[in-house]
Protein backbone atom coordinates (compact mmCIF):
# COMPACT_ATOMS: atom_id res chain seq x y z
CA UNK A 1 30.09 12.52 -173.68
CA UNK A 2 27.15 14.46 -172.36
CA UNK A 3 23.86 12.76 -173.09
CA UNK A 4 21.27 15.21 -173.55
CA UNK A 5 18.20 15.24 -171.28
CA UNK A 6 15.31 16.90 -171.49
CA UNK A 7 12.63 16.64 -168.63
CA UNK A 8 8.99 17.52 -169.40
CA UNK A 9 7.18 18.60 -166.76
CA UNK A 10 3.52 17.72 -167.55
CA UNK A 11 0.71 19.99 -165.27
CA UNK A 12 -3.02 18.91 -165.22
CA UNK A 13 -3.81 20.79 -168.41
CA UNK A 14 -3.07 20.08 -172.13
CA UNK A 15 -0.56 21.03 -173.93
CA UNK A 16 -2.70 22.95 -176.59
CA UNK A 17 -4.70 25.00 -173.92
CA UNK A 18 -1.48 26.95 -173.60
CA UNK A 19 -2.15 30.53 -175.26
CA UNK A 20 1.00 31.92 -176.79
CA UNK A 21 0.64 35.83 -176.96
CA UNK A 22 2.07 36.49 -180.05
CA UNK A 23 -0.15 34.30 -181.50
CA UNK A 24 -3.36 35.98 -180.14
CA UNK A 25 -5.39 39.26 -181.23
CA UNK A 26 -5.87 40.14 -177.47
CA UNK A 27 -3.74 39.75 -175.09
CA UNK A 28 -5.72 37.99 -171.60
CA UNK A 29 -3.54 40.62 -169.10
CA UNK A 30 -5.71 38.51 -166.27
CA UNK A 31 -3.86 35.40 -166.76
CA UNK A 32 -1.08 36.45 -165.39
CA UNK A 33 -0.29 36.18 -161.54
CA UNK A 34 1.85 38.90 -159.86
CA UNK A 35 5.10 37.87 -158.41
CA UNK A 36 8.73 38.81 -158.42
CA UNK A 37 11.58 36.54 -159.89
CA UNK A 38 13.27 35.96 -156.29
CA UNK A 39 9.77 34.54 -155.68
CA UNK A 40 9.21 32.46 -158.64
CA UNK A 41 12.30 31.07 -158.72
CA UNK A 42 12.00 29.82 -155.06
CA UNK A 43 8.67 28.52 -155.49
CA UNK A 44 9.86 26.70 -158.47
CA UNK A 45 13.12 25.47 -157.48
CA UNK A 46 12.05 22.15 -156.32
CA UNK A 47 9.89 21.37 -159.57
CA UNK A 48 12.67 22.51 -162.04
CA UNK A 49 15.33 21.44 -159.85
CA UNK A 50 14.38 18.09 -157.57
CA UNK A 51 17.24 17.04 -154.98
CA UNK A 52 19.41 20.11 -156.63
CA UNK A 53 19.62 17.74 -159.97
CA UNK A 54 21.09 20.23 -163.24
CA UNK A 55 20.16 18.47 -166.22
CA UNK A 56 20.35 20.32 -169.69
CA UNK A 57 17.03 21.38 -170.64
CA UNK A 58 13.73 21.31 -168.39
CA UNK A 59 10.98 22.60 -170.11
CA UNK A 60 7.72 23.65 -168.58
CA UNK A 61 5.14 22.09 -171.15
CA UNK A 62 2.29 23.84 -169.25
CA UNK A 63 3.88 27.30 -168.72
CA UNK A 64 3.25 29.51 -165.23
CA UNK A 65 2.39 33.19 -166.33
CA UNK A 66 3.06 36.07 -164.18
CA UNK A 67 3.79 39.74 -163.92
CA UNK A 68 6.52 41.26 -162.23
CA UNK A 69 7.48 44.50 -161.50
CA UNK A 70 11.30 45.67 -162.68
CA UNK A 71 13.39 48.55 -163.44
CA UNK A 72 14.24 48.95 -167.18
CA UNK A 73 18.13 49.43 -168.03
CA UNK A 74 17.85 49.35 -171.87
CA UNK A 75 20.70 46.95 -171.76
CA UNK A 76 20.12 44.65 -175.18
CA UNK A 77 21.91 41.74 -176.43
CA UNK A 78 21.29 38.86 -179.05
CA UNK A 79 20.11 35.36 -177.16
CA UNK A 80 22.67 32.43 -176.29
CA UNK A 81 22.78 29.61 -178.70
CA UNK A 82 22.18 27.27 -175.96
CA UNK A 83 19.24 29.54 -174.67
CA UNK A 84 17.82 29.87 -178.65
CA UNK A 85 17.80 25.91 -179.09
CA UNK A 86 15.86 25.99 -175.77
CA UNK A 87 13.21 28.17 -176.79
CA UNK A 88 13.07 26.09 -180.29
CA UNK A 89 12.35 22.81 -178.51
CA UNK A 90 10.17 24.16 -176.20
CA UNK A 91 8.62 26.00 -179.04
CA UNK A 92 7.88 22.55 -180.49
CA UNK A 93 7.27 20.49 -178.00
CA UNK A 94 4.16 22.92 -177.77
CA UNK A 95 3.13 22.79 -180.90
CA UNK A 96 4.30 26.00 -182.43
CA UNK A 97 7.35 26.02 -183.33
CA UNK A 98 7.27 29.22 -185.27
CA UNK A 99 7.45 30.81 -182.12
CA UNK A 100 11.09 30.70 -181.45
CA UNK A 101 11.02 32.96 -184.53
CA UNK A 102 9.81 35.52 -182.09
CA UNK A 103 12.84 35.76 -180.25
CA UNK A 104 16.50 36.89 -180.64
CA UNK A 105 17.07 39.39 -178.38
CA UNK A 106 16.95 39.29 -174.56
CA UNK A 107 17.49 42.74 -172.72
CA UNK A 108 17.84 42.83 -168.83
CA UNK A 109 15.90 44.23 -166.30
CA UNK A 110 16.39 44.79 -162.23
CA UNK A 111 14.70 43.50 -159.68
CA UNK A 112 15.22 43.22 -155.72
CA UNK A 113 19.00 44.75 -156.44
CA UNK A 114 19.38 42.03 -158.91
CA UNK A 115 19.61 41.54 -162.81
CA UNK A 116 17.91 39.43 -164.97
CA UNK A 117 18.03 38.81 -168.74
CA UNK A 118 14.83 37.71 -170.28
CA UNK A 119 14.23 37.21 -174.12
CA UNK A 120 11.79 39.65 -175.43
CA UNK A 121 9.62 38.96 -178.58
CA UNK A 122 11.15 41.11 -181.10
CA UNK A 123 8.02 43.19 -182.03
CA UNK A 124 7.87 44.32 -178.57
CA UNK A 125 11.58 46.46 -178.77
CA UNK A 126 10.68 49.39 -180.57
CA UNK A 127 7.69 50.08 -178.30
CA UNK A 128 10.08 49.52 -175.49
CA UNK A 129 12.87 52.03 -176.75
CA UNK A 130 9.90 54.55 -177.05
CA UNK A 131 8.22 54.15 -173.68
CA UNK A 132 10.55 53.46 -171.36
CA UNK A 133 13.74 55.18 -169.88
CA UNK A 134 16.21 53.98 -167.96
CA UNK A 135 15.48 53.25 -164.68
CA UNK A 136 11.63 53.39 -164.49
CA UNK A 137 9.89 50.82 -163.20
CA UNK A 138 7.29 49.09 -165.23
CA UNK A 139 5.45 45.64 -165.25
CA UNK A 140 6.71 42.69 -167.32
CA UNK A 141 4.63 40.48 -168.23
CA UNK A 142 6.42 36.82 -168.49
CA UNK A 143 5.83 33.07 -169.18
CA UNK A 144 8.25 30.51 -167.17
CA UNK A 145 9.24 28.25 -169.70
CA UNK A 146 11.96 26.17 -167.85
CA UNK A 147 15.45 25.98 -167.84
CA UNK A 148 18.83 25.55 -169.64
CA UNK A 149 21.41 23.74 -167.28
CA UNK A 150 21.08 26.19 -163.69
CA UNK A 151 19.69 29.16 -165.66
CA UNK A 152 15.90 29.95 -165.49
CA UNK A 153 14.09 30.86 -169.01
CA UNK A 154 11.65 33.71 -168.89
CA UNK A 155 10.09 34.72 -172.01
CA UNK A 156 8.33 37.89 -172.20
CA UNK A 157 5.57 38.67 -173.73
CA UNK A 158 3.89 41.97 -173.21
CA UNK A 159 4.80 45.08 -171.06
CA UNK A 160 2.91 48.14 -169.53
CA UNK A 161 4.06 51.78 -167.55
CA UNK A 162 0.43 52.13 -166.31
């Protein structure tokens, strides 16, 4: 029998210092540091993922912002359960767990050749469908939030065409 496992990952701030977008009036675009996902995820590997160890949940309790720049696809599906009881605990273990409410949907995006599926908070999709085709390029703007067993959790939380 599988125990379950979760690993917090504690950084130098607190907990509550975290700003959650969807709970905020305006959104602080300059928080967020450009990157890629091939990037992240290789600068993150070790902390997520020390001596290649897969447990079943690591969640980032002091979440890494950034914005990336992908190609929309418009491909749209409804969120794992594993990947929903994820954002739920992380949810809570930050103090909000209304948040997960946010998210039940993930849609997938292409970057560097490769695709990615990232949950999206819901109220987010209609703008989406409006302003973006397939295929253009646009910035993301996403919060690392950990991991489910060997699969990274990217939550998004705001988008732009410029």
């Amino acid at each position: 029998m599988k125990r379950l496992l979760i690993t917090m990952i504690l950084m130098a701030t607190l907990v509550s210092s975290v700003g959650l977008q969807a709970q905020e009036q305006d959104f602080d675009y300059d928080s967020y540091q450009p990157s890629s996902l091939p990037n992240i995820i290789n600068d993150q590997k070790d902390t997520f993922f020390p001596n290649d160890q897969v447990v079943d949940h690591t969640i980032d309790a002091n979440p890494s912002k950034y914005i990336i720049n992908c190609i929309f696809t418009k491909d749209l599906r409804e969120i794992n359960p594993n990947k929903i009881e994820f954002i739920q605990i992380w949810g809570k273990t930050l103090g909000h767990p209304e948040f997960a409410n946010l998210y039940k949907y993930e849609f997938q995006v292409r970057q560097g050749g490769k695709d990615y599926w990232i949950p999206i908070q819901d109220p987010l999709l209609p703008y989406m469908g409006n302003e973006l085709k397939i295929g253009q390029q646009f910035d993301l703007y996403i919060i690392l939030a950990g991991t489910v067993k060997d699969e990274w959790v990217f939550l998004a939380t705001e988008f732009s065409t410029k």
